[in-house]
PDB file of N, CA and C in Angstrom:
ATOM      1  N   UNK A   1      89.028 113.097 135.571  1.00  0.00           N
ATOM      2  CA  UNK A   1      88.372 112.516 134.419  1.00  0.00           C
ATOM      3  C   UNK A   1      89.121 112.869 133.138  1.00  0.00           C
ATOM      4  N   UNK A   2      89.333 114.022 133.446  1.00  0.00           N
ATOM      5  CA  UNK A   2      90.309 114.560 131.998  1.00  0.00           C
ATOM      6  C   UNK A   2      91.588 113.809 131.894  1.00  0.00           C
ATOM      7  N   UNK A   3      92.169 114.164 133.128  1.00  0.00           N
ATOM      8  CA  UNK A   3      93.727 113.250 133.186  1.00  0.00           C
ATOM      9  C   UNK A   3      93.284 111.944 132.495  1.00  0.00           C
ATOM     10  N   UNK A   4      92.163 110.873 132.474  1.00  0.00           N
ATOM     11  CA  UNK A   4      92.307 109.510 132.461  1.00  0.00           C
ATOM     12  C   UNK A   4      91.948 109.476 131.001  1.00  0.00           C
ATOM     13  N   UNK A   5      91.336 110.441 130.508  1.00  0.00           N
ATOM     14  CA  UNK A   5      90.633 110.020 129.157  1.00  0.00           C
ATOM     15  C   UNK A   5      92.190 110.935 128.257  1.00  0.00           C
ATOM     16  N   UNK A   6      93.183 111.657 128.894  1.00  0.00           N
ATOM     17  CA  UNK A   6      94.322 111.727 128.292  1.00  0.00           C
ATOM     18  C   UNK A   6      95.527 110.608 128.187  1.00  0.00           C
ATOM     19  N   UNK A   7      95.271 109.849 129.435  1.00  0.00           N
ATOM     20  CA  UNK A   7      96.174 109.032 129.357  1.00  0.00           C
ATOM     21  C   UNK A   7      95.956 107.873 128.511  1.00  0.00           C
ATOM     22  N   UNK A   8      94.759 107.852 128.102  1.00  0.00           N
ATOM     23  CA  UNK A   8      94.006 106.549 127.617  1.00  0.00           C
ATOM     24  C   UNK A   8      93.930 106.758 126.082  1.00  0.00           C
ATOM     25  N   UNK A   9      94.175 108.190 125.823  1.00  0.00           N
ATOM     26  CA  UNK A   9      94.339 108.670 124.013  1.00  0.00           C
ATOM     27  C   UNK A   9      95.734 108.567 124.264  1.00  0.00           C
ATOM     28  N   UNK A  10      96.353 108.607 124.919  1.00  0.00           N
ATOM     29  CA  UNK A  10      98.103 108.416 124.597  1.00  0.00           C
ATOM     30  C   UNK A  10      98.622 106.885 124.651  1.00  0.00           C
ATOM     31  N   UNK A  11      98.000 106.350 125.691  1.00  0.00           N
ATOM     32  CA  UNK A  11      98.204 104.895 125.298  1.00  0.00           C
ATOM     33  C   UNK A  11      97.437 103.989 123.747  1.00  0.00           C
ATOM     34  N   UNK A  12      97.292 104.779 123.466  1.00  0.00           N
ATOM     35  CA  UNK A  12      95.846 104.058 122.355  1.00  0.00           C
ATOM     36  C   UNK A  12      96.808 104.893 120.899  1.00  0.00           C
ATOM     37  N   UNK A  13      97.119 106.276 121.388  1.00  0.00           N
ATOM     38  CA  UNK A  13      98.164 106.759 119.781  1.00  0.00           C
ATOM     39  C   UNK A  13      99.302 105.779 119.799  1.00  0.00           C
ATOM     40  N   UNK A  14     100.041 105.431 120.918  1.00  0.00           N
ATOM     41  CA  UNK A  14     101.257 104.690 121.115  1.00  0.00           C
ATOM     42  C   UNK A  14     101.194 102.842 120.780  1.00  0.00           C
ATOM     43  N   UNK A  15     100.035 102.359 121.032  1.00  0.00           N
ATOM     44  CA  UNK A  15      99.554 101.285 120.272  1.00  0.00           C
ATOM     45  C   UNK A  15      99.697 101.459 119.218  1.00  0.00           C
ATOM     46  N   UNK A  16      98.631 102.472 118.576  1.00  0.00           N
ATOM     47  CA  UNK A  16      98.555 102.764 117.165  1.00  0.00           C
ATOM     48  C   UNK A  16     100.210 102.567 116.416  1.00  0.00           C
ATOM     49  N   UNK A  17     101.159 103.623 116.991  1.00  0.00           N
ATOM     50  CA  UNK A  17     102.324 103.595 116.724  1.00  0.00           C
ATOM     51  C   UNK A  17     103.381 102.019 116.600  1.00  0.00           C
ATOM     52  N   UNK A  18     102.866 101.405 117.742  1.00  0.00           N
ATOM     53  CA  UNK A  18     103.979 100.499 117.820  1.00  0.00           C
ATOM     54  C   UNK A  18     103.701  99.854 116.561  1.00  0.00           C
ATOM     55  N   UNK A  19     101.975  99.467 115.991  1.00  0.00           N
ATOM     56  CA  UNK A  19     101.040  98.667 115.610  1.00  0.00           C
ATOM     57  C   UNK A  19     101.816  99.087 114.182  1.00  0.00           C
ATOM     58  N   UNK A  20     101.482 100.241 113.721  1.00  0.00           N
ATOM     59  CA  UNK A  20     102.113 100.464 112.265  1.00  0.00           C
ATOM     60  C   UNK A  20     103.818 100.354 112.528  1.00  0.00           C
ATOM     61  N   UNK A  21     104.708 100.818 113.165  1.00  0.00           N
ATOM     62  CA  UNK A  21     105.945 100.168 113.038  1.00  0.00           C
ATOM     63  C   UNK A  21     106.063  98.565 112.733  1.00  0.00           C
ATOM     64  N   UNK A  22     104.965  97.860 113.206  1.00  0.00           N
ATOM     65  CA  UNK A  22     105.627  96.820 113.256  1.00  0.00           C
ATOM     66  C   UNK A  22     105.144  96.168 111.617  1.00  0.00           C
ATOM     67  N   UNK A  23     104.086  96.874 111.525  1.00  0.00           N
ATOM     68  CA  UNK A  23     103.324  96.670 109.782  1.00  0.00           C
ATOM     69  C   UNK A  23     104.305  97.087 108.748  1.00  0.00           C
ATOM     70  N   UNK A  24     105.389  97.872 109.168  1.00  0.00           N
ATOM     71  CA  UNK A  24     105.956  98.487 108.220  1.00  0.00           C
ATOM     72  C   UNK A  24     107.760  97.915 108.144  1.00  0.00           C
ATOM     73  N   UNK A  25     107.637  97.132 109.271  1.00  0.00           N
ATOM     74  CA  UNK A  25     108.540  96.135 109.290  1.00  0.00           C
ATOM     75  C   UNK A  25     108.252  95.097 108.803  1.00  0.00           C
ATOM     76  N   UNK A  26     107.485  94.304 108.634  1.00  0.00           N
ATOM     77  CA  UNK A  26     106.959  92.574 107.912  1.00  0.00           C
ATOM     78  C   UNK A  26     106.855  93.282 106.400  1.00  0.00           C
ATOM     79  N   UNK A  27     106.642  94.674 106.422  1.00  0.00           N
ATOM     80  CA  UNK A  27     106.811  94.972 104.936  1.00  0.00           C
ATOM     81  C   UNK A  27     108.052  94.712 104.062  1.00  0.00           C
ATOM     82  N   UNK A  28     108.873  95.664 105.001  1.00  0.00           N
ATOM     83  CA  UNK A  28     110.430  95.608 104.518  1.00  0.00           C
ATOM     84  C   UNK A  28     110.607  94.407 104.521  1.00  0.00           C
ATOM     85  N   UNK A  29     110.372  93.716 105.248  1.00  0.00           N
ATOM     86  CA  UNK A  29     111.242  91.999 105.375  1.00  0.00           C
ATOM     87  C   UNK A  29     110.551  91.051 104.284  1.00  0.00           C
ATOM     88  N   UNK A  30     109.307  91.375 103.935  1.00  0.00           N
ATOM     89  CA  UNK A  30     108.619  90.790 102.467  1.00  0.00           C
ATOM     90  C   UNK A  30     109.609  91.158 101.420  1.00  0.00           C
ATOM     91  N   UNK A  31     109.264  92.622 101.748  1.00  0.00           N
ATOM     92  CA  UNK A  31     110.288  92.937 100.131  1.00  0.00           C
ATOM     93  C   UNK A  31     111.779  92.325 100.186  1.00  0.00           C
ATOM     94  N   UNK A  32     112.433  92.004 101.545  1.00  0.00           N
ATOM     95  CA  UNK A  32     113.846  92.121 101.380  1.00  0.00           C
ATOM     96  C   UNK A  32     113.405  90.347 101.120  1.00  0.00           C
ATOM     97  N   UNK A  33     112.506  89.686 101.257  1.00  0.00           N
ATOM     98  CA  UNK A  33     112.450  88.309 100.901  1.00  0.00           C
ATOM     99  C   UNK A  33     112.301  88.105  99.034  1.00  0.00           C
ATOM    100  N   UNK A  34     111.384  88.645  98.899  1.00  0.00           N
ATOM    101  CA  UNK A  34     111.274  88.963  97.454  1.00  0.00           C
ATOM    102  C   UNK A  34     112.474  89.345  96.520  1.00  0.00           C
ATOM    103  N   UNK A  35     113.094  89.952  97.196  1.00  0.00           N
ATOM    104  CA  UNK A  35     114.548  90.571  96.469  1.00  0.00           C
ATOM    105  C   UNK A  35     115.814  89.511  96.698  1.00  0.00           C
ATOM    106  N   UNK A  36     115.473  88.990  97.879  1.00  0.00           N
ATOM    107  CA  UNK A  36     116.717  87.886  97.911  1.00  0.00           C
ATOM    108  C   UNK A  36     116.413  86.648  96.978  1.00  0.00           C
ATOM    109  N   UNK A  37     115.009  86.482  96.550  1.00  0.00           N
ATOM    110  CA  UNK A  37     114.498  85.227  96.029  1.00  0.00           C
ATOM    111  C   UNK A  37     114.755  85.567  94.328  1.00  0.00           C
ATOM    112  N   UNK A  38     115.090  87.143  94.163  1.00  0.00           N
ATOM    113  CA  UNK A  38     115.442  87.130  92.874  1.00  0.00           C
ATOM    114  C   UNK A  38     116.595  86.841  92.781  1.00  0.00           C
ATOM    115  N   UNK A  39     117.342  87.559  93.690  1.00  0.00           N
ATOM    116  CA  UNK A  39     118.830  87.583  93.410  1.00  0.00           C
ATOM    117  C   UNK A  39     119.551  86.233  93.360  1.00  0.00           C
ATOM    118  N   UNK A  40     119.307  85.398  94.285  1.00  0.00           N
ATOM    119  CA  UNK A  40     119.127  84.258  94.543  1.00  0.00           C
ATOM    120  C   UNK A  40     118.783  83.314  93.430  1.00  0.00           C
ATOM    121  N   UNK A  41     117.572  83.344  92.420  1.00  0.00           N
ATOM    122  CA  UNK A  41     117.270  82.941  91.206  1.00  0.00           C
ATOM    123  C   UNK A  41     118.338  82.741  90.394  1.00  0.00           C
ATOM    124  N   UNK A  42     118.558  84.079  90.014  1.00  0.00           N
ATOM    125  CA  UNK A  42     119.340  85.211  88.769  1.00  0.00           C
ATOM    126  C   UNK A  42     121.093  84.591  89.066  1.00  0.00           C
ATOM    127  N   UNK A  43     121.565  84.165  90.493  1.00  0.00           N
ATOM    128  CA  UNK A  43     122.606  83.597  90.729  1.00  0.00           C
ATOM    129  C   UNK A  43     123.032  82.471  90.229  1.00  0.00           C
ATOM    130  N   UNK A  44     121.863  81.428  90.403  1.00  0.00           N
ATOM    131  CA  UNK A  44     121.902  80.137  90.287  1.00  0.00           C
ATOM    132  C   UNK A  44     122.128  79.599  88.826  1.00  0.00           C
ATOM    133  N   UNK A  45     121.154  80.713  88.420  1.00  0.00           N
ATOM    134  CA  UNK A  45     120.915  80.461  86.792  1.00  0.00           C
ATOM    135  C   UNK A  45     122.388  80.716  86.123  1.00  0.00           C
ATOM    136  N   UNK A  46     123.036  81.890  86.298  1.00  0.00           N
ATOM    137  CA  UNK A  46     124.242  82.585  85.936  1.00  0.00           C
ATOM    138  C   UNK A  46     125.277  81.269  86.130  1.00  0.00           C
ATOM    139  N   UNK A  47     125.377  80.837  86.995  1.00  0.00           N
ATOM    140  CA  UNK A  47     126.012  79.338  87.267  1.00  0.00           C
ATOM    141  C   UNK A  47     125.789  78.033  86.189  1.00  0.00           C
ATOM    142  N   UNK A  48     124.689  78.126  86.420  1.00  0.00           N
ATOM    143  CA  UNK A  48     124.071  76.852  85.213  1.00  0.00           C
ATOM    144  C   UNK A  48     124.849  77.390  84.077  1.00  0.00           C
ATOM    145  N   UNK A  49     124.376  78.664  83.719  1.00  0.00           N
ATOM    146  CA  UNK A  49     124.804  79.064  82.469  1.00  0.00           C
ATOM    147  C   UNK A  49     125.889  78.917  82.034  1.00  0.00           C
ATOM    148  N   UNK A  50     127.069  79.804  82.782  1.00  0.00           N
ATOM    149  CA  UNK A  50     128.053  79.728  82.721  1.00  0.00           C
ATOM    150  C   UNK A  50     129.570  78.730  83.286  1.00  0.00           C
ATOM    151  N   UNK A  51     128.711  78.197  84.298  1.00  0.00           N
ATOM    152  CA  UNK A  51     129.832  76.761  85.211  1.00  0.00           C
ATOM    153  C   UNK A  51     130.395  77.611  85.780  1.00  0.00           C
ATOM    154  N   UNK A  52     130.434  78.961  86.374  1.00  0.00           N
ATOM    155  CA  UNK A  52     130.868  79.611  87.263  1.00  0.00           C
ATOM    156  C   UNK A  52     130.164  80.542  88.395  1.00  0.00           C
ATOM    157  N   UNK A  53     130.473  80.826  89.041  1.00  0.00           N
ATOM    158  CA  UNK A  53     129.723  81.894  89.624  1.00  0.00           C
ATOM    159  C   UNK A  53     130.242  83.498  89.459  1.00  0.00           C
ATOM    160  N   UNK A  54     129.371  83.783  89.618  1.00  0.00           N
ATOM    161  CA  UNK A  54     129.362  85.663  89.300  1.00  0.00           C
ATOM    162  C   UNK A  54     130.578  86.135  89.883  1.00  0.00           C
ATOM    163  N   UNK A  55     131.356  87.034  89.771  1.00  0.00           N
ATOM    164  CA  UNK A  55     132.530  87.661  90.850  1.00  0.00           C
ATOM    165  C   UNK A  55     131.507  88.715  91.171  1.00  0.00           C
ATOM    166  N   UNK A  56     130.774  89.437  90.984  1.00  0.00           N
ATOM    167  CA  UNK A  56     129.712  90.201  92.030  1.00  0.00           C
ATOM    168  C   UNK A  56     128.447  90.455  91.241  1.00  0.00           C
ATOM    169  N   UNK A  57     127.985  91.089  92.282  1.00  0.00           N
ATOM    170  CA  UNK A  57     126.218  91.231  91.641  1.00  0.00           C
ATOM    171  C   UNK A  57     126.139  92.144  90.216  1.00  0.00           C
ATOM    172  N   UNK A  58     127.109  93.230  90.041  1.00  0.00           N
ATOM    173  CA  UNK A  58     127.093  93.891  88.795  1.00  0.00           C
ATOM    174  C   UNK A  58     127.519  93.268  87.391  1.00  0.00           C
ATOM    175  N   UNK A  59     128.226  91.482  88.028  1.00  0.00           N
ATOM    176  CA  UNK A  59     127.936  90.399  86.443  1.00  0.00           C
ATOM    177  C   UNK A  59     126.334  90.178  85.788  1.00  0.00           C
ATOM    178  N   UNK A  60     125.782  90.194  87.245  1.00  0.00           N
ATOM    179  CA  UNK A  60     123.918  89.652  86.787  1.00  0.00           C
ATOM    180  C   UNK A  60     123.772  90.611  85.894  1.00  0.00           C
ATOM    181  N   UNK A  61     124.251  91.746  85.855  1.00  0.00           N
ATOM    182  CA  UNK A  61     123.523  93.123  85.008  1.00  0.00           C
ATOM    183  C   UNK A  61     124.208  92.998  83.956  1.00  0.00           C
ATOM    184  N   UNK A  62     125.599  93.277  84.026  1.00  0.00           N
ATOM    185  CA  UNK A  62     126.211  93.010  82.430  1.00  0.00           C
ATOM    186  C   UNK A  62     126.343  91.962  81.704  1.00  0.00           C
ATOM    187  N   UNK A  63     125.544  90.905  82.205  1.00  0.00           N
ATOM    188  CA  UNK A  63     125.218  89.499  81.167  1.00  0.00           C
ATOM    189  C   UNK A  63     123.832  89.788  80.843  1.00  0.00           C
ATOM    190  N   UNK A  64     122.975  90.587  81.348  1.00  0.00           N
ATOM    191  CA  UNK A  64     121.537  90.595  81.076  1.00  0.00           C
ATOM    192  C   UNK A  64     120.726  89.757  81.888  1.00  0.00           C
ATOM    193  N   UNK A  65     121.133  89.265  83.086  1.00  0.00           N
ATOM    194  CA  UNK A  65     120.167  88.336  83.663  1.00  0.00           C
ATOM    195  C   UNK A  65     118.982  89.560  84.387  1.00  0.00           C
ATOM    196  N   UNK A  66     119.612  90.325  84.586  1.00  0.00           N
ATOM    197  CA  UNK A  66     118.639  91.460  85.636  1.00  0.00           C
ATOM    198  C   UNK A  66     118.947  93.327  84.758  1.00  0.00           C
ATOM    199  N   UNK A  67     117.939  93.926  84.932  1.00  0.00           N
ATOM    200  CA  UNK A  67     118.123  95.013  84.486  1.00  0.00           C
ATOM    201  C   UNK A  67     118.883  95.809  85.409  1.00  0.00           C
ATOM    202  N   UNK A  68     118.670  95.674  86.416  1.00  0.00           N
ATOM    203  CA  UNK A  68     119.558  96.416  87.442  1.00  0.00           C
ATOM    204  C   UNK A  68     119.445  95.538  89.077  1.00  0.00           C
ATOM    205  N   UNK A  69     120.819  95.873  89.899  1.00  0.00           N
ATOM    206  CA  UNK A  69     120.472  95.438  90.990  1.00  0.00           C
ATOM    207  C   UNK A  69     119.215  95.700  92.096  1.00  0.00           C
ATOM    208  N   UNK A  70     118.183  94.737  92.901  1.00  0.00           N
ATOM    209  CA  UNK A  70     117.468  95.389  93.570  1.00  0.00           C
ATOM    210  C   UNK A  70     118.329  96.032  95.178  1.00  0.00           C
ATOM    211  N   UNK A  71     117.673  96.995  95.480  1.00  0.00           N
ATOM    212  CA  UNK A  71     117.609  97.745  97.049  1.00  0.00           C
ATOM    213  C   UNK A  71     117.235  96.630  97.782  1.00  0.00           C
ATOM    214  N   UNK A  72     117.752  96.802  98.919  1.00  0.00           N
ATOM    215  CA  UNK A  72     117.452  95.654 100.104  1.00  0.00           C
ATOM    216  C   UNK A  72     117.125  97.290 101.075  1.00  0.00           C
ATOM    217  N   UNK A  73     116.433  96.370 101.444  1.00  0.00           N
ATOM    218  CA  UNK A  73     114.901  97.130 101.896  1.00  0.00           C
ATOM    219  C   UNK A  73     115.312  97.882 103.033  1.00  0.00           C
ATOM    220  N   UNK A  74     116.353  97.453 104.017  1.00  0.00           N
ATOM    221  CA  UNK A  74     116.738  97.690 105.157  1.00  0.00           C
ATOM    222  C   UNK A  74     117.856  98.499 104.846  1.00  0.00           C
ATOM    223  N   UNK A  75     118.444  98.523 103.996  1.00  0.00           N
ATOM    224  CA  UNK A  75     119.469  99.628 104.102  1.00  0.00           C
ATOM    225  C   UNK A  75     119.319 100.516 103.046  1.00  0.00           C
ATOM    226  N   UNK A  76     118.317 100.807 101.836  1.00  0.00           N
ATOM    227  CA  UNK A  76     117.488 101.785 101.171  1.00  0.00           C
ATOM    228  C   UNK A  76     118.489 102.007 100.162  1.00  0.00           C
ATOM    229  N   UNK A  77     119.601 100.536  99.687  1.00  0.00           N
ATOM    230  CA  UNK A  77     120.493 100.594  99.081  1.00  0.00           C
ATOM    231  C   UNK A  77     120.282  99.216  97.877  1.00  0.00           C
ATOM    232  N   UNK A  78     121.242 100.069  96.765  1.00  0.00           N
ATOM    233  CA  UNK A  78     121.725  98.599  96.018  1.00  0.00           C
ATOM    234  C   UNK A  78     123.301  97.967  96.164  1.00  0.00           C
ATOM    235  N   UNK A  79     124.024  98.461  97.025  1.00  0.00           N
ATOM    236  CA  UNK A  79     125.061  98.529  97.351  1.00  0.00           C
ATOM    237  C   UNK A  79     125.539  97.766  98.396  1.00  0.00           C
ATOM    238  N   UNK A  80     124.838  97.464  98.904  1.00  0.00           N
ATOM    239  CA  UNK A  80     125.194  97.130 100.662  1.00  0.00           C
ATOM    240  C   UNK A  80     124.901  95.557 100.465  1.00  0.00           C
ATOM    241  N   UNK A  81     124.528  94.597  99.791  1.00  0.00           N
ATOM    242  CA  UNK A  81     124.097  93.383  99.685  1.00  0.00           C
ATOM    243  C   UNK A  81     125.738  92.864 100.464  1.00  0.00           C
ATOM    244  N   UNK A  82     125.785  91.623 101.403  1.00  0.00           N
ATOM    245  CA  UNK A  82     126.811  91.299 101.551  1.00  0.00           C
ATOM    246  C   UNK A  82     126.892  89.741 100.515  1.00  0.00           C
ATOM    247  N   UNK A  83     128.231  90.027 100.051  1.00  0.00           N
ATOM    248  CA  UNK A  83     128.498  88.425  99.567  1.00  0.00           C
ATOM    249  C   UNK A  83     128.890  87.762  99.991  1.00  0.00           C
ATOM    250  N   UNK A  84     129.419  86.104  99.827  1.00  0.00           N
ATOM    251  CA  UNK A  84     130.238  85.216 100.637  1.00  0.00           C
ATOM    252  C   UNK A  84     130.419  84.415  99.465  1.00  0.00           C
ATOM    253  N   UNK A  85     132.167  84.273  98.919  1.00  0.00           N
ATOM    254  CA  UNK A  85     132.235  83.495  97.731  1.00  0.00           C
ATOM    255  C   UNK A  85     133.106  82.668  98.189  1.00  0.00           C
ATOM    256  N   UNK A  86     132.543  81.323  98.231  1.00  0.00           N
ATOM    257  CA  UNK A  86     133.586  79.953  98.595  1.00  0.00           C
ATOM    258  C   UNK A  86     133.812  79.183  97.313  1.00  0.00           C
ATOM    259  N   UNK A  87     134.353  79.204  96.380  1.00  0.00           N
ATOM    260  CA  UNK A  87     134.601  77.716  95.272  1.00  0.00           C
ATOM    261  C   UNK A  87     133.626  78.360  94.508  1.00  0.00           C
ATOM    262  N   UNK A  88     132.713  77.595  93.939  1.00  0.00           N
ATOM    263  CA  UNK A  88     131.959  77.937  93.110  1.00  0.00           C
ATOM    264  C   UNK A  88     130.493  78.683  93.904  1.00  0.00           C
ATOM    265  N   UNK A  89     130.485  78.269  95.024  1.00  0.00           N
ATOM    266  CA  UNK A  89     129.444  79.018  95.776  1.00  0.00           C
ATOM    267  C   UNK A  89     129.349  80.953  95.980  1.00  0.00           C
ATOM    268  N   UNK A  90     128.148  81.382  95.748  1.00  0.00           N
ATOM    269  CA  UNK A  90     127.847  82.954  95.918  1.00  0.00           C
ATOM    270  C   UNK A  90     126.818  83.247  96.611  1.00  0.00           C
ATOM    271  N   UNK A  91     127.017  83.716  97.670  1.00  0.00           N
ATOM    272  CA  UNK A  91     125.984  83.714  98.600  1.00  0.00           C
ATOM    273  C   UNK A  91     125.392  85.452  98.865  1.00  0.00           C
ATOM    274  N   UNK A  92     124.494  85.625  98.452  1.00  0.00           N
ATOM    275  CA  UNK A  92     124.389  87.324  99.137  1.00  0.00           C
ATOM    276  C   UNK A  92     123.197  87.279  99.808  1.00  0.00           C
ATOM    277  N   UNK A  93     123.152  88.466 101.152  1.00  0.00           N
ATOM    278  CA  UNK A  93     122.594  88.262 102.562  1.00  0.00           C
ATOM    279  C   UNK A  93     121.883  89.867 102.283  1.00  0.00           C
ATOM    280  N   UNK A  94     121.285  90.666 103.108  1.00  0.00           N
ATOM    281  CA  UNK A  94     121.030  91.709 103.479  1.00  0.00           C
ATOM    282  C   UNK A  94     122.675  92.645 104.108  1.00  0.00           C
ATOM    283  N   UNK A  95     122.659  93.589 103.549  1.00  0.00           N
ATOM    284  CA  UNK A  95     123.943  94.263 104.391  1.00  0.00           C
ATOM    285  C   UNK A  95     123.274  95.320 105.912  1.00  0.00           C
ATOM    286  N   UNK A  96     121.982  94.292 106.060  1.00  0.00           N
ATOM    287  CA  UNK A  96     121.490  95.136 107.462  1.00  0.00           C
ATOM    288  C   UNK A  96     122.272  94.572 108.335  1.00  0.00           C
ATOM    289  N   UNK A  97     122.739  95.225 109.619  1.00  0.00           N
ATOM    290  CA  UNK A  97     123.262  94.210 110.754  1.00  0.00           C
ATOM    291  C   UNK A  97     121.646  94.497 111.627  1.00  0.00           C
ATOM    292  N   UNK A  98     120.427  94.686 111.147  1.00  0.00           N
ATOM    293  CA  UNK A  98     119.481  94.625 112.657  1.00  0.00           C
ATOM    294  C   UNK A  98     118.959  93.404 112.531  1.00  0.00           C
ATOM    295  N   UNK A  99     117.789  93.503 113.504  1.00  0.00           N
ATOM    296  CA  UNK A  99     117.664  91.874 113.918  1.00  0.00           C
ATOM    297  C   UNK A  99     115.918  91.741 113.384  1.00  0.00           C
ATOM    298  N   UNK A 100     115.881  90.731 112.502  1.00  0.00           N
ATOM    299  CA  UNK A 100     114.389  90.576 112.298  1.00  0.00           C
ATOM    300  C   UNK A 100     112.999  90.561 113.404  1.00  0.00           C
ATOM    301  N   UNK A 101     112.083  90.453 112.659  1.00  0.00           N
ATOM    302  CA  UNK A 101     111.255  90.017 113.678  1.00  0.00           C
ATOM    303  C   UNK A 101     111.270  88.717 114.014  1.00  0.00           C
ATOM    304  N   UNK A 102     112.080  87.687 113.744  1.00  0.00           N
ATOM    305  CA  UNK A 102     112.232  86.119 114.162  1.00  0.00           C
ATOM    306  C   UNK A 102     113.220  85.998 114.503  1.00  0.00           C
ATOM    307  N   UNK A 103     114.413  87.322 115.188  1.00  0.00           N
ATOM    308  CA  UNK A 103     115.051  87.406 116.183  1.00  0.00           C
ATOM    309  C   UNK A 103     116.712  86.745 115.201  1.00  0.00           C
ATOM    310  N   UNK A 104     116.491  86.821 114.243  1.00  0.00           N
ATOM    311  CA  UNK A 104     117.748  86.710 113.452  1.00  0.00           C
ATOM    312  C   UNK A 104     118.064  88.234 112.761  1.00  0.00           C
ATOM    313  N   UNK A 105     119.974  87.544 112.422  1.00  0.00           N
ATOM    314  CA  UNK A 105     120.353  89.228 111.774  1.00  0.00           C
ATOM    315  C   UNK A 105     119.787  89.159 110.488  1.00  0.00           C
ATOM    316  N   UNK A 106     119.357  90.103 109.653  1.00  0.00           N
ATOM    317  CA  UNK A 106     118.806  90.125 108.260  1.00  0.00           C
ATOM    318  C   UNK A 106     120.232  89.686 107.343  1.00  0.00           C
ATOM    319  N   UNK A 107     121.323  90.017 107.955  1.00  0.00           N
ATOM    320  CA  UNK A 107     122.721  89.684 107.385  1.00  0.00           C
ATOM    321  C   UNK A 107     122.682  88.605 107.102  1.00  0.00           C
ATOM    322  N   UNK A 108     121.998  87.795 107.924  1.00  0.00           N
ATOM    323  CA  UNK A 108     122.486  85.958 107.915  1.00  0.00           C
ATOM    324  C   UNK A 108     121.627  85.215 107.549  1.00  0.00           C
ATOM    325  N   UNK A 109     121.750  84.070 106.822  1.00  0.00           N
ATOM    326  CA  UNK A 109     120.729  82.862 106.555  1.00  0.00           C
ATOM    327  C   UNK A 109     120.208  82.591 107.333  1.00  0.00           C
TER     328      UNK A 109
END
């Protein structure tokens, strides 16, 4: 009886566990949505503005579009954003390589 009502609080903490990991993942991936939707903004605009695109994220700051770069959520950095500059295009991704919960890299569109 003891054994079963132990195994049954360990399966039930380990729920608990998976249950908040996974709460605390749709978190990060909100915020890292929120942060790409600025950066993303703050890009576009910098373009309009100027007919060019940024040579990196530390132009948004020294033109004044942003007070500072945001952290991407997954790597607890402001540093790690990856870019991709084709022509006038500026693209920045998450510099996570893990894999969302919709089974994509956070790296990639």
């Amino acid at each position: 009886m003891h054994r079963a009502f132990a195994v049954l609080l360990l399966f039930t903490m380990m729920r608990g566990n998976i249950g908040c990991s996974n709460r605390q993942q749709l978190r990060k991936e909100e915020s890292l949505r929120q942060a790409l939707l600025v950066l993303r903004g703050e890009i576009g605009q910098f373009i309009l503005d100027h007919q060019r695109a940024p040579t990196a994220l530390s132009d948004l700051v020294s033109a004044g579009y942003m007070k500072q770069i945001p952290t991407d959520a997954f790597t607890g950095r402001s540093d790690t954003w990856r870019i991709e500059k084709s022509g006038d295009s500026f693209e920045v991704d998450s510099g996570s390589d893990a894999v969302s919960s919709g089974g994509t890299l956070y790296s990639s569109r």
